[in-house]
Every structure is written in C-alpha cells, then in structure tokens.
C-alpha atoms as a PDB file:
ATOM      1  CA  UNK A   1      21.766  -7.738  -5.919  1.00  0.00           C
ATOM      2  CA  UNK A   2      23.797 -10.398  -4.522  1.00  0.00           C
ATOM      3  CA  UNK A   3      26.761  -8.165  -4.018  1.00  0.00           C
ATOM      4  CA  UNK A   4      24.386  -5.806  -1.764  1.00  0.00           C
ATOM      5  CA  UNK A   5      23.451  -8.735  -0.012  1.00  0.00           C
ATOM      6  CA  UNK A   6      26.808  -9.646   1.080  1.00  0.00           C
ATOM      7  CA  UNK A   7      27.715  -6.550   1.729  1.00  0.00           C
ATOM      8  CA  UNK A   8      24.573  -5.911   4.068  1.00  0.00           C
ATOM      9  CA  UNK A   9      25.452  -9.819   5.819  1.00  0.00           C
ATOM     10  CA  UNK A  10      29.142  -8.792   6.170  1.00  0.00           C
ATOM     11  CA  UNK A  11      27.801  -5.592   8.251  1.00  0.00           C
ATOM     12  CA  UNK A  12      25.591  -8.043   9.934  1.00  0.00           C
ATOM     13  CA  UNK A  13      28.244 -10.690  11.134  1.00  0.00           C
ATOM     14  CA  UNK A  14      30.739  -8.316  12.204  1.00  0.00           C
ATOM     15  CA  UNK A  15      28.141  -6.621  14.694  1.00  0.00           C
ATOM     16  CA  UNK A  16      27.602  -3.175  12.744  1.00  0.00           C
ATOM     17  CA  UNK A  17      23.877  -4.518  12.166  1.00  0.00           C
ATOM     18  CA  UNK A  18      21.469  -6.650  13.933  1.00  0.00           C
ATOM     19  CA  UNK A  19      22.252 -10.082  13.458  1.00  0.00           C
ATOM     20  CA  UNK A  20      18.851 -10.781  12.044  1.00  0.00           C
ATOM     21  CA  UNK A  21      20.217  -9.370   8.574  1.00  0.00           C
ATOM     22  CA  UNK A  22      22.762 -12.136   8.134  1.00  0.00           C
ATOM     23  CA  UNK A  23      19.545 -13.312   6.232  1.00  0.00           C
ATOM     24  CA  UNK A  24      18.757 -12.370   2.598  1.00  0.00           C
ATOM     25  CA  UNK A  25      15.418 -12.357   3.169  1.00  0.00           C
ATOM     26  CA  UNK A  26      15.443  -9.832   5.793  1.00  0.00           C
ATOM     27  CA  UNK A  27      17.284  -7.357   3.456  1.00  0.00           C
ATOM     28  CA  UNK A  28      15.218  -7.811   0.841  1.00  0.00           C
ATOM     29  CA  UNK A  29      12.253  -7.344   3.362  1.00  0.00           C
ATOM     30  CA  UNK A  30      13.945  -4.311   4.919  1.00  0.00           C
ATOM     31  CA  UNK A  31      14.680  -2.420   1.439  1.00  0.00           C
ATOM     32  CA  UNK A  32      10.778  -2.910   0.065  1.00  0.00           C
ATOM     33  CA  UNK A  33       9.917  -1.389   3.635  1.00  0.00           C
ATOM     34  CA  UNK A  34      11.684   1.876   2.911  1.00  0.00           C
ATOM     35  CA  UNK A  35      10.656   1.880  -0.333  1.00  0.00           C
ATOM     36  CA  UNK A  36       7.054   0.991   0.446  1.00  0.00           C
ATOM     37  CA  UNK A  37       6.547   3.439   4.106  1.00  0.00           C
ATOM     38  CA  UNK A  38       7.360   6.858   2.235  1.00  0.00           C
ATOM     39  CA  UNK A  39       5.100   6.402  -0.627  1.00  0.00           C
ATOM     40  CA  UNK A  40       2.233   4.620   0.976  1.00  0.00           C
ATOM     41  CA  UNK A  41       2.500   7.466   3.652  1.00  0.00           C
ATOM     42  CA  UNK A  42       2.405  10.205   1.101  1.00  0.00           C
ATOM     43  CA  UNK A  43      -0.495   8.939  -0.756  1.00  0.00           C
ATOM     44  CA  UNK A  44      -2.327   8.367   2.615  1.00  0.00           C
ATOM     45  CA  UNK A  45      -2.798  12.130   2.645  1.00  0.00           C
ATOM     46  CA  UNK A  46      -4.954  12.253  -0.463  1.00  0.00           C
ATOM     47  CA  UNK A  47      -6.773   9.038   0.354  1.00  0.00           C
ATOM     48  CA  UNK A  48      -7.940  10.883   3.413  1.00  0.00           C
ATOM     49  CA  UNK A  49      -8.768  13.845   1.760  1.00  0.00           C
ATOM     50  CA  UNK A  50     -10.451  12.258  -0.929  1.00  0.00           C
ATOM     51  CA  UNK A  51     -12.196   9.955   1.374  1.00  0.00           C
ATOM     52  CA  UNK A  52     -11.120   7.058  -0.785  1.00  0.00           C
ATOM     53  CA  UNK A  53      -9.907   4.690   2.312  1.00  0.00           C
ATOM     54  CA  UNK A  54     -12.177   1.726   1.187  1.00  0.00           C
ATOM     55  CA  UNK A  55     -11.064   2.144  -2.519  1.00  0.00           C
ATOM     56  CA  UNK A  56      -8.395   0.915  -1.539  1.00  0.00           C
ATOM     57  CA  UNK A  57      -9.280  -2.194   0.353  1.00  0.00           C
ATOM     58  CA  UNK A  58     -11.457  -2.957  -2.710  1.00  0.00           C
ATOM     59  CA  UNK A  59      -7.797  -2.461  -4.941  1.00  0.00           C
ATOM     60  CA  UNK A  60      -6.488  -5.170  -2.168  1.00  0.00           C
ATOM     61  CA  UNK A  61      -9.766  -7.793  -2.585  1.00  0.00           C
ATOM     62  CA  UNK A  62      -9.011  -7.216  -6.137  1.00  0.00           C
ATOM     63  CA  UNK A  63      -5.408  -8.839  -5.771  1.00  0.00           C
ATOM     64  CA  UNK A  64      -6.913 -12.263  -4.913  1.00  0.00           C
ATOM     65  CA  UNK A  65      -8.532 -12.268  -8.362  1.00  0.00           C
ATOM     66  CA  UNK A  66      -5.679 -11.024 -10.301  1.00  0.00           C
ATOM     67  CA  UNK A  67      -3.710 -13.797  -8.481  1.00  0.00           C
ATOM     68  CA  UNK A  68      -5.923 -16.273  -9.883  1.00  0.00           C
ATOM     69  CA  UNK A  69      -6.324 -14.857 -12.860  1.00  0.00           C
ATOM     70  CA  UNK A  70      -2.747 -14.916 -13.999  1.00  0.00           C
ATOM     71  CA  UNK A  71      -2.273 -18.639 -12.325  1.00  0.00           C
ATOM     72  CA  UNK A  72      -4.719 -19.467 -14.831  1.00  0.00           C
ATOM     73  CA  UNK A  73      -3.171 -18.059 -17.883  1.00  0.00           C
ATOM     74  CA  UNK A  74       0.148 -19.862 -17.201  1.00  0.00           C
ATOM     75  CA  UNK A  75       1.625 -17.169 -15.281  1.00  0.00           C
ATOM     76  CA  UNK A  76       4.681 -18.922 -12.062  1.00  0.00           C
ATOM     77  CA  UNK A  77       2.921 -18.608  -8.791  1.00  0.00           C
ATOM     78  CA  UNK A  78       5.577 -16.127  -7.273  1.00  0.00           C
ATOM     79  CA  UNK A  79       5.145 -13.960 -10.044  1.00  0.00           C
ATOM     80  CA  UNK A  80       2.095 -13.215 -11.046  1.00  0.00           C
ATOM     81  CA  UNK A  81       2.523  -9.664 -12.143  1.00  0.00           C
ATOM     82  CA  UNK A  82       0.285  -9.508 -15.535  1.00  0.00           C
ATOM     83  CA  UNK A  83      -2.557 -10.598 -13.937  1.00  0.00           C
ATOM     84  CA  UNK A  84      -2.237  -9.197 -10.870  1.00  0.00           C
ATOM     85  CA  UNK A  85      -0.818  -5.552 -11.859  1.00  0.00           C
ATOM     86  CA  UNK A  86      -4.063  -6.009 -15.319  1.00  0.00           C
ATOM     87  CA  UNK A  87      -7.183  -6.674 -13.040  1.00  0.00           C
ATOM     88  CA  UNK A  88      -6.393  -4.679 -10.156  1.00  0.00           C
ATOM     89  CA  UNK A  89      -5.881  -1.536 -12.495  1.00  0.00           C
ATOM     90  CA  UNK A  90      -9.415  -2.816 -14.362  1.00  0.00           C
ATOM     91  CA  UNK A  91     -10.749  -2.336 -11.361  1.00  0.00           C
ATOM     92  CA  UNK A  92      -9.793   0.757 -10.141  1.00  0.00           C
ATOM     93  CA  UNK A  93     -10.580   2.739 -13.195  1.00  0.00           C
ATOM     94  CA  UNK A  94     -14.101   0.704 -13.306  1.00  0.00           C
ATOM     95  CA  UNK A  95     -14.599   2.037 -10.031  1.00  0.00           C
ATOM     96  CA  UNK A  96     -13.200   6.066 -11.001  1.00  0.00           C
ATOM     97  CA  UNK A  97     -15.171   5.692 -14.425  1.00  0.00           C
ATOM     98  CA  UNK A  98     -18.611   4.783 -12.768  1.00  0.00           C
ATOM     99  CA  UNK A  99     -17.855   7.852  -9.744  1.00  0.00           C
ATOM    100  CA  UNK A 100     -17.619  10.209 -12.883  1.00  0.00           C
ATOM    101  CA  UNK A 101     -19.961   8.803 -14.848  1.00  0.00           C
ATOM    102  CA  UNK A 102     -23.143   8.268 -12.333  1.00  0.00           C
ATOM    103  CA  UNK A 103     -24.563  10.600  -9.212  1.00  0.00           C
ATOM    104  CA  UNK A 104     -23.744   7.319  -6.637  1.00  0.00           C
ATOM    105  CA  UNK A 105     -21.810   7.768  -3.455  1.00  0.00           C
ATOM    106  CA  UNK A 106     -18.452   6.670  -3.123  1.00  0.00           C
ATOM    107  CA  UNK A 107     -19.626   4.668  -0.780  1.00  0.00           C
ATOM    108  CA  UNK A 108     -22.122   2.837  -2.686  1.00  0.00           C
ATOM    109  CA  UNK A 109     -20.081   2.724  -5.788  1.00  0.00           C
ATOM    110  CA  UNK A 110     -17.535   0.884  -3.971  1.00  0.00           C
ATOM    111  CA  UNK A 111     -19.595  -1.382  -1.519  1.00  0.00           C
ATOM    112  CA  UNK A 112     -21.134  -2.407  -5.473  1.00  0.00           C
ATOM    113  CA  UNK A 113     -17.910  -3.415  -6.791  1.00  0.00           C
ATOM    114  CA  UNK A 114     -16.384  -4.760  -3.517  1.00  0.00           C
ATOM    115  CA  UNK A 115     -18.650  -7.131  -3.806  1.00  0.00           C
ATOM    116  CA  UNK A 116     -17.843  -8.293  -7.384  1.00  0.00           C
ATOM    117  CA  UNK A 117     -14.435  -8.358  -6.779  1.00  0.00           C
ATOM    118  CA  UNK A 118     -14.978 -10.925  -3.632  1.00  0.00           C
ATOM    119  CA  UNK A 119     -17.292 -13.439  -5.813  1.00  0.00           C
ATOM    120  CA  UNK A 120     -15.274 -13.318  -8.568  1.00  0.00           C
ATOM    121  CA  UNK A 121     -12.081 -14.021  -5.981  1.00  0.00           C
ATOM    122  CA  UNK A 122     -14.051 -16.796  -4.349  1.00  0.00           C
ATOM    123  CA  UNK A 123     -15.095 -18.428  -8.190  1.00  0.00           C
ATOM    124  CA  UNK A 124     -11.628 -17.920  -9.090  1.00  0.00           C
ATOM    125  CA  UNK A 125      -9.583 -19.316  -6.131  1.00  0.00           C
ATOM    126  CA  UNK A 126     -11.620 -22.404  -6.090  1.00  0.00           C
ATOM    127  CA  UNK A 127     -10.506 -22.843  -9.473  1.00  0.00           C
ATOM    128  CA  UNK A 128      -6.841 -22.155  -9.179  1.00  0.00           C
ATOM    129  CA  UNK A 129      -7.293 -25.207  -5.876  1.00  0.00           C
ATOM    130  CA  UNK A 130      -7.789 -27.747  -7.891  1.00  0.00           C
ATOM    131  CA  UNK A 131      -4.303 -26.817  -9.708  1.00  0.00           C
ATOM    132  CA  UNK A 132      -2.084 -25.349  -7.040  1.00  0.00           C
ATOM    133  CA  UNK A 133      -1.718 -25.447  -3.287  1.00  0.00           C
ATOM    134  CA  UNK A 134      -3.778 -22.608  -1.837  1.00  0.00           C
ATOM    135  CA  UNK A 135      -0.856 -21.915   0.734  1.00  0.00           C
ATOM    136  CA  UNK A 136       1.980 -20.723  -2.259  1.00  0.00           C
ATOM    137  CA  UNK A 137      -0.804 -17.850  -2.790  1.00  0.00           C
ATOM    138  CA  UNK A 138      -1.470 -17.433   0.925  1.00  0.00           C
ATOM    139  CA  UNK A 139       1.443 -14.853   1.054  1.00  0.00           C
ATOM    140  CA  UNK A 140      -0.448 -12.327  -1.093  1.00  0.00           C
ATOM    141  CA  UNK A 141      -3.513 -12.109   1.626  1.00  0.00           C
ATOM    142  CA  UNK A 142      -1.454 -11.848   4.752  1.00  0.00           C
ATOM    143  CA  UNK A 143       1.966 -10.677   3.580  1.00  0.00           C
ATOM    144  CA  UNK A 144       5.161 -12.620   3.796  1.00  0.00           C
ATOM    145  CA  UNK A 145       8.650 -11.962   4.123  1.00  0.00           C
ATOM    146  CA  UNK A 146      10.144 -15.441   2.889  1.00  0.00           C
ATOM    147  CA  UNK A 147       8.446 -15.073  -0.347  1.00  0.00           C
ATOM    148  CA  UNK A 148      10.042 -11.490  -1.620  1.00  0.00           C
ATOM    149  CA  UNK A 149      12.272 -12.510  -4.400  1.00  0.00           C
ATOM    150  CA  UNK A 150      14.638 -10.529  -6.575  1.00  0.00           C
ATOM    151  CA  UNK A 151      12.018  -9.724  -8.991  1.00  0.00           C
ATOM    152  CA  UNK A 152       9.564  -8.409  -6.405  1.00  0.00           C
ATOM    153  CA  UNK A 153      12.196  -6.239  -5.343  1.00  0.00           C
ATOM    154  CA  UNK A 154      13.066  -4.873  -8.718  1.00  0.00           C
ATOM    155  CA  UNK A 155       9.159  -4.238  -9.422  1.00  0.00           C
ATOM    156  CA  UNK A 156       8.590  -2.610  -6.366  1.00  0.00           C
ATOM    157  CA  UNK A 157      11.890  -0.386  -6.973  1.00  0.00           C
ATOM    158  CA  UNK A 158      10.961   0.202 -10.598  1.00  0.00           C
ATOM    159  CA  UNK A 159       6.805   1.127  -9.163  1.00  0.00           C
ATOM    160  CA  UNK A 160       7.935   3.259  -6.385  1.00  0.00           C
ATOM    161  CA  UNK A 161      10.631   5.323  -8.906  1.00  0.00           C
ATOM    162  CA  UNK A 162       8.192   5.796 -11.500  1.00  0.00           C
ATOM    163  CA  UNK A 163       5.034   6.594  -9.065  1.00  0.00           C
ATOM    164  CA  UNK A 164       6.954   8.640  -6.938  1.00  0.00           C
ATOM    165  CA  UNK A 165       8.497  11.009  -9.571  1.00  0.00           C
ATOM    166  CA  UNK A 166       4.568  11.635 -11.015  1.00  0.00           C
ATOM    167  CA  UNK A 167       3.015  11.680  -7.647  1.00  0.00           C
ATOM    168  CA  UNK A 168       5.795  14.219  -6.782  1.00  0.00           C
ATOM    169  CA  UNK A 169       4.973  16.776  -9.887  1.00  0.00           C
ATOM    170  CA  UNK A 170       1.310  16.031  -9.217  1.00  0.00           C
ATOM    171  CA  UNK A 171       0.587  16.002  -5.730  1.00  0.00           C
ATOM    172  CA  UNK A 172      -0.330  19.843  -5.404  1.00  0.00           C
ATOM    173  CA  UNK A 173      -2.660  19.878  -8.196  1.00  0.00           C
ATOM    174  CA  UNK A 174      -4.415  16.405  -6.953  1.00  0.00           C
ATOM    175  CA  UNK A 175      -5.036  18.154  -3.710  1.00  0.00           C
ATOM    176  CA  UNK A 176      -6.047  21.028  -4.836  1.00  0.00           C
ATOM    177  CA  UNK A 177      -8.585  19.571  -6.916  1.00  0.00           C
ATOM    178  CA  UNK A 178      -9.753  17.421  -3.911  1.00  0.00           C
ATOM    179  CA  UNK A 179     -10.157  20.551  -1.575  1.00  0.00           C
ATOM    180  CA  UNK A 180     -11.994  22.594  -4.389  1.00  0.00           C
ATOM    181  CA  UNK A 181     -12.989  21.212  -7.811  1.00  0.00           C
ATOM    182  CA  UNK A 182     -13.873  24.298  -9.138  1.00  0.00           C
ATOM    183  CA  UNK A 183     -10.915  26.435  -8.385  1.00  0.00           C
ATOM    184  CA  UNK A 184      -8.628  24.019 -10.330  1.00  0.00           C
ATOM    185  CA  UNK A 185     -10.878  24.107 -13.239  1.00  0.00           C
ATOM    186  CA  UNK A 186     -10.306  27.880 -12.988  1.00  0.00           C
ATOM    187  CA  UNK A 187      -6.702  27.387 -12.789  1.00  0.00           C
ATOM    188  CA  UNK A 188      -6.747  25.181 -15.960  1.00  0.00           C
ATOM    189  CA  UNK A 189      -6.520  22.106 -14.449  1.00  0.00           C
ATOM    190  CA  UNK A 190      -8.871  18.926 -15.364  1.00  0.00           C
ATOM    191  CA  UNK A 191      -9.798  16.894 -11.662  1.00  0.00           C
ATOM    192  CA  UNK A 192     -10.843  13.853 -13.651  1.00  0.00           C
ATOM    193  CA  UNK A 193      -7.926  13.399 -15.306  1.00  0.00           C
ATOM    194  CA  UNK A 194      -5.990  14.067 -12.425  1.00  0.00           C
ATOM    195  CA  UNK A 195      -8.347  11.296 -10.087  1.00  0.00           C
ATOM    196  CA  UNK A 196      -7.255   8.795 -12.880  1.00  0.00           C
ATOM    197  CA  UNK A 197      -3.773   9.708 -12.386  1.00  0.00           C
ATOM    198  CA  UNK A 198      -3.832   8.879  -8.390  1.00  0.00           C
ATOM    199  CA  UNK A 199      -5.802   6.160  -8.737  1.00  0.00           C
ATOM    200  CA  UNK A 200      -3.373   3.958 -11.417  1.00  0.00           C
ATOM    201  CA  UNK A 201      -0.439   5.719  -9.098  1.00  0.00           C
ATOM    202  CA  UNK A 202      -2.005   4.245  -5.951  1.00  0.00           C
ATOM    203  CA  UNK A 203      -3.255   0.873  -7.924  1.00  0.00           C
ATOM    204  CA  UNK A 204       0.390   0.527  -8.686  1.00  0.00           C
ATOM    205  CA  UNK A 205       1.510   0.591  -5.634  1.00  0.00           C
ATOM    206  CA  UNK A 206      -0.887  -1.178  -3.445  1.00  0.00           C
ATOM    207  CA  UNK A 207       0.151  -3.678  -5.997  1.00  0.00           C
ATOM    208  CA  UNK A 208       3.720  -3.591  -5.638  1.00  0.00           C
ATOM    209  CA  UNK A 209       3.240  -3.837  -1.807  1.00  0.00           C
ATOM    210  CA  UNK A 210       0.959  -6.285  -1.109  1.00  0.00           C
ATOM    211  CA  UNK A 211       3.263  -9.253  -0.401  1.00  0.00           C
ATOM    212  CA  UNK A 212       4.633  -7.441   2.197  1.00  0.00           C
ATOM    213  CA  UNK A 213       2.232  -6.208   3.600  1.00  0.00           C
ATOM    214  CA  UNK A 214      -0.975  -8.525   1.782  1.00  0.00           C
ATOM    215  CA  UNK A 215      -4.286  -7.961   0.619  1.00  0.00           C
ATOM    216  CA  UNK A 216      -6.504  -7.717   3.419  1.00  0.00           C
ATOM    217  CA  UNK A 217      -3.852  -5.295   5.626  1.00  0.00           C
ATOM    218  CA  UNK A 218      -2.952  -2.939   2.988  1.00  0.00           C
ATOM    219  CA  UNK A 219      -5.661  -0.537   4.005  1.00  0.00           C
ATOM    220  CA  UNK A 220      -4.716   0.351   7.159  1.00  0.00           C
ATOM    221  CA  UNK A 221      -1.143   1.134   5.941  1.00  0.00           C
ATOM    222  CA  UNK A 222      -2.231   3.841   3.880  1.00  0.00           C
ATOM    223  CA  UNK A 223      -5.325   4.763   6.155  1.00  0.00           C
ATOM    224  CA  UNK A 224      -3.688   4.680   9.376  1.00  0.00           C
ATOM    225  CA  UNK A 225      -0.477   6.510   9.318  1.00  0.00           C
ATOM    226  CA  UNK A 226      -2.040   9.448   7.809  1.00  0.00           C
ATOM    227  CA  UNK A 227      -4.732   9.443  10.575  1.00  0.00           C
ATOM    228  CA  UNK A 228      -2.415   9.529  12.923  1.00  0.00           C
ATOM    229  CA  UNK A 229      -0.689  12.676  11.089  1.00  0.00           C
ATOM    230  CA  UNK A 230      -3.890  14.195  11.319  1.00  0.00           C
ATOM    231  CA  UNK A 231      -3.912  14.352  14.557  1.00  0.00           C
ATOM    232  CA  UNK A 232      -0.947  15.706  14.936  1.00  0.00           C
ATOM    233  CA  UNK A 233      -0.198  18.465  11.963  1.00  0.00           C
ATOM    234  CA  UNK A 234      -1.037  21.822  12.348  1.00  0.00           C
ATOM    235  CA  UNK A 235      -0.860  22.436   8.439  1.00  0.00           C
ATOM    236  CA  UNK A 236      -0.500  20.199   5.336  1.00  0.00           C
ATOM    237  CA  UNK A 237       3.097  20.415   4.938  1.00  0.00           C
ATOM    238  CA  UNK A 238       3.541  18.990   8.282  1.00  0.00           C
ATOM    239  CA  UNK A 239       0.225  16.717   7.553  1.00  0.00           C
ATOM    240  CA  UNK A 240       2.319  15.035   4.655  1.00  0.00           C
ATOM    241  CA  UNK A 241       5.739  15.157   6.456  1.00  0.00           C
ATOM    242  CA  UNK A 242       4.503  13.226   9.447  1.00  0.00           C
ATOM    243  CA  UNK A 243       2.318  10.479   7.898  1.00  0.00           C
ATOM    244  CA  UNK A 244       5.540   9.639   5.700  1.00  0.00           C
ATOM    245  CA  UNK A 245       7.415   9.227   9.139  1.00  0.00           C
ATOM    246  CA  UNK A 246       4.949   7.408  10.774  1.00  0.00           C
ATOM    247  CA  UNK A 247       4.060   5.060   7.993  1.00  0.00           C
ATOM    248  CA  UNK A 248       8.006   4.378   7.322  1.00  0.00           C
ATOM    249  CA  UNK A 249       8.361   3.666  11.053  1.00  0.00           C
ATOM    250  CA  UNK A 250       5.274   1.304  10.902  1.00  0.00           C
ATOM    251  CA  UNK A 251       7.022  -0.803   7.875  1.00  0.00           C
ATOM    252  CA  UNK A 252      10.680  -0.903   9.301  1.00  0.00           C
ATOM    253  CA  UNK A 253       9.955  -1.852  13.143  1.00  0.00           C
ATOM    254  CA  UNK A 254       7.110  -4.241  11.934  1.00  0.00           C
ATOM    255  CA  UNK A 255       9.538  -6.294   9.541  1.00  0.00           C
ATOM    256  CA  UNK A 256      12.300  -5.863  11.965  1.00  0.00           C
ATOM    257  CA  UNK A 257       9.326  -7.870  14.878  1.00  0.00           C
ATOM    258  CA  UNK A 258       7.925 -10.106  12.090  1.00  0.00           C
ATOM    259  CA  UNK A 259      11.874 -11.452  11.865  1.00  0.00           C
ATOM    260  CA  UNK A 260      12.087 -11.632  15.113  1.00  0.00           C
ATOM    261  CA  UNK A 261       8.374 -13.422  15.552  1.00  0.00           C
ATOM    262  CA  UNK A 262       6.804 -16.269  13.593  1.00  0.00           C
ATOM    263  CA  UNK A 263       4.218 -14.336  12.403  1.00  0.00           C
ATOM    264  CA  UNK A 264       3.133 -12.663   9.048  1.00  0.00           C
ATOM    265  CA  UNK A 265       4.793  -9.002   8.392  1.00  0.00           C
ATOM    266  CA  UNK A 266       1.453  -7.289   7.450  1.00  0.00           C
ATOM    267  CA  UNK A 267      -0.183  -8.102  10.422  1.00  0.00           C
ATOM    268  CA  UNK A 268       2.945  -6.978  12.904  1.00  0.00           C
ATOM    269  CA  UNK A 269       3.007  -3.698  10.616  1.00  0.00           C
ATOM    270  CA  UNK A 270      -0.211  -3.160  10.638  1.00  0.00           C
ATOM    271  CA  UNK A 271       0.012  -3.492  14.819  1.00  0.00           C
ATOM    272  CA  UNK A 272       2.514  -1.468  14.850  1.00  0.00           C
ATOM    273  CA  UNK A 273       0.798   1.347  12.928  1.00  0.00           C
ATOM    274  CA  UNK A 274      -2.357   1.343  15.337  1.00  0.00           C
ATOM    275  CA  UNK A 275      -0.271   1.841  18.381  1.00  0.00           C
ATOM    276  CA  UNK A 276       1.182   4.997  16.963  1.00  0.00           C
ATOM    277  CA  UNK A 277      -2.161   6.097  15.957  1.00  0.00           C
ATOM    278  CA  UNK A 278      -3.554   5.549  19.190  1.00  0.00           C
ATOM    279  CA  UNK A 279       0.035   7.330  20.398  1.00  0.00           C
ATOM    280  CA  UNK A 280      -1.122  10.199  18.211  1.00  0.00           C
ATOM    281  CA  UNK A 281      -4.216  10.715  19.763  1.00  0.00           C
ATOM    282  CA  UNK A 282      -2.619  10.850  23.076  1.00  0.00           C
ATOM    283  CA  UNK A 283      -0.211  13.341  22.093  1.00  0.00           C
ATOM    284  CA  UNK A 284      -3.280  15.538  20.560  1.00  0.00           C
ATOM    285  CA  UNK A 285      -5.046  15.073  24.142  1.00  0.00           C
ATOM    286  CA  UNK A 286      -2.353  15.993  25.870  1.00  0.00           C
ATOM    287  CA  UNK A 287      -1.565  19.118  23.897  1.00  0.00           C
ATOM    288  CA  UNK A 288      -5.152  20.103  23.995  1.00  0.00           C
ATOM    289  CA  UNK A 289      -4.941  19.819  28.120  1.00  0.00           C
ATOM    290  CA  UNK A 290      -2.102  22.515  28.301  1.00  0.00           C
ATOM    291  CA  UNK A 291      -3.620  24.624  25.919  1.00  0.00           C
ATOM    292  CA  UNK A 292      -6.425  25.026  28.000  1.00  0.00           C
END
C-alpha cells in the first residue's frame, strides 16, 4: 500500500494530480470512492425496484449497535468489523425472514425493527461512554475521511470483489424475480433465496461503506443516484448504466470537496448526489417540453 501511496504523492507533487493527494488520506479516501460509487449505484437499481430504500437506513441504524457491540467484546475502536459486519447481517436477515415469514408490509416490518435497532443503539452507546470517547465512534454516523485506515481499505476491496462478482452473476435473476415472482418460479428460480442473497450482498456493503460515507447518509447514496437514473433511462440497461455514473460521480467530487472543506465526506456526497438528482429532473422536464 505504501508504495501506491508514494507513487500517487509523487504524481501529486510534480503537478500531474491535484495537490490535495500529496495526502495519504485522500488516496485512501479517493480509492474506497471508486470502489464504493459503482456498486452502491448498481444495487440502487434493485433497492428501487424492490422498494427496499428504508431497509437500508435500518442496515445503517444497525451500525451504531454493531459498533458498540464489538467495543464491548474487546474489539480496537477503528476496527470494529466482527461486531459491526455480525449484527448488521442479524439484522437484515431478521428483517427478510419476518417479510417471508408474516403477511406485514415492508413498511411496517421495517418501521418495527427500526425501532429496535435505535433503542438497542441508544442502550448500547451509553454503555460504550462510560469506556470510550463518543467522538472516536463519531466517524461511523457521519463519515470521515481521516479515519480510513489500511485495513478499511483492504475490507472494503476484499467486500466490493467478492459482492460484485455474485451481484454480477445474479443481478438478472434478482430482478427478474422482483418484477414478477411467479415467472422466475416458472423459470426454476427460488425469489427467497435470491432476496437473501441481495440482502447479505447489500448488508455487506453498506457495511464496508459506512465510514465514508456513515450511518445516517448511507441511504441516500444508494436511494438517490438511482432516482436520478430513473429519471433519465429509457430502459433498464441504461437505468443501471446511469445510476452507476451518477453515484460514482457523487462519491469522487464529494471526497474531492470534503478535502477541500472541513466538513464530513458523507454529508458533501450526499449534497452532491441531490443536486444531480434535482439536475435529473430538469433534464427529464426539459426533454418532456420538446417532445411536446
């Protein structure tokens, strides 16, 4: 890693990148963006479809727990992966189990648990106070780029490898069993199985991403992007292709202005990402006008 670094800071001081990536931090920040943009975007698509948006802000709420949690069972505070990665997958497949299991909205089923998940993070945090500093766990509800380390890195790379590579060989079957249920069954295909498959794919990842972009922001990253797609695609390759652009666009320049700014990434992405959105709907506006 090091060597990448200096290679990236040599680039940087000799005025073939922006200064700004003289700093480590910045490179590490700038290589979990374009690992985190493509894949987030991509999965937007199905969260859409599936109407799952708030799933995942309940997956984020859940990260405050699985902070805790781990802090508690002796895990460092910038690395709490067991419990973090443990609960927030617990979680998730609570949440898919009881949707399969019961005739409750998605809605309800997650407004149920949501609320869980925040008393249990409020119990929890209090706890881990009176042991750490509640600012070295800050970073995981607002996203930070000065605490990525090597390790997050190497997670994230390792998450977005293995999540992309199944999501890839998946993705046509998970849509087609959002669109119509039956019709995949016909085709031999199981849709539960394949909803647990997206969800621990998507756990993973909201995971991996969330100290860039933190807890409470994660959901518009996903939500957002592919909204904004929406109203721009004219079929679902070009629904997936453009929600990938715009969500990689929203990571990159919002790192590149949190640098700049002395503010948290997440909430300059997440910025960033609305004012293509509302871009988007301009554009669609405008399209519609000459059209008619």
């Amino acid at each position: 890693m090091e060597l990448l670094y200096d290679i990236i800071g040599n680039c940087a001081q000799a005025g073939w990148l922006p200064s700004i990536f003289q700093h480590t931090f910045m490179i590490r920040g700038f290589l979990a963006a374009m690992l985190i943009g493509p894949l987030l975007g991509a999965m937007g698509t199905v969260v859409i479809t599936k109407k799952l948006a708030f799933f995942t802000q309940t997956i984020g709420n859940a990260a405050m727990s699985g902070v805790a949690i781990g802090l508690l069972l002796g895990e460092p505070v910038d690395g709490t992966y067991a419990g973090l990665y443990g609960f927030c997958l617990i979680v998730a497949l609570i949440m898919t189990f009881i949707k399969n299991r019961s005739r409750l909205s998605n809605d309800t089923i997650i407004g149920v648990v949501l609320a869980q998940v925040l008393g249990i993070g409020i119990i929890l945090m209090i706890l881990v106070t009176s042991q750490f500093n509640i600012h070295q766990v800050e970073a995981i509800l607002f996203g930070s780029l000065i605490t990525l380390n090597d390790m997050d890195l190497i997670t994230l790379f390792a998450a977005a490898l293995s999540a992309g590579i199944i999501f890839t060989i998946t993705y046509n079957r998970v849509m087609l069993s959002s669109f119509n249920p039956v019709l995949s069954r016909s085709r031999g295909l199981n849709p539960v199985f394949l909803e647990y498959v997206f969800v621990a794919l998507m756990t993973t990842i909201v995971v991996a991403s969330l100290k860039l972009i933190g807890a409470l922001l994660v959901l518009v990253l996903i939500v957002v992007p592919a909204a904004a797609a929406q109203n721009l695609a004219c079929n679902l390759r070009q629904f997936v292709w453009i929600s990938i652009m715009l969500s990689t666009i929203s990571t990159t320049v919002g790192l590149l202005l949190s640098g700049l700014l002395p503010v948290p990434s997440g909430a300059v992405i997440v910025l960033v990402s609305s004012l293509l959105f509302y871009g988007s709907l301009v554009v669609r506006v405008a399209v519609k006008g000459k059209r008619a």
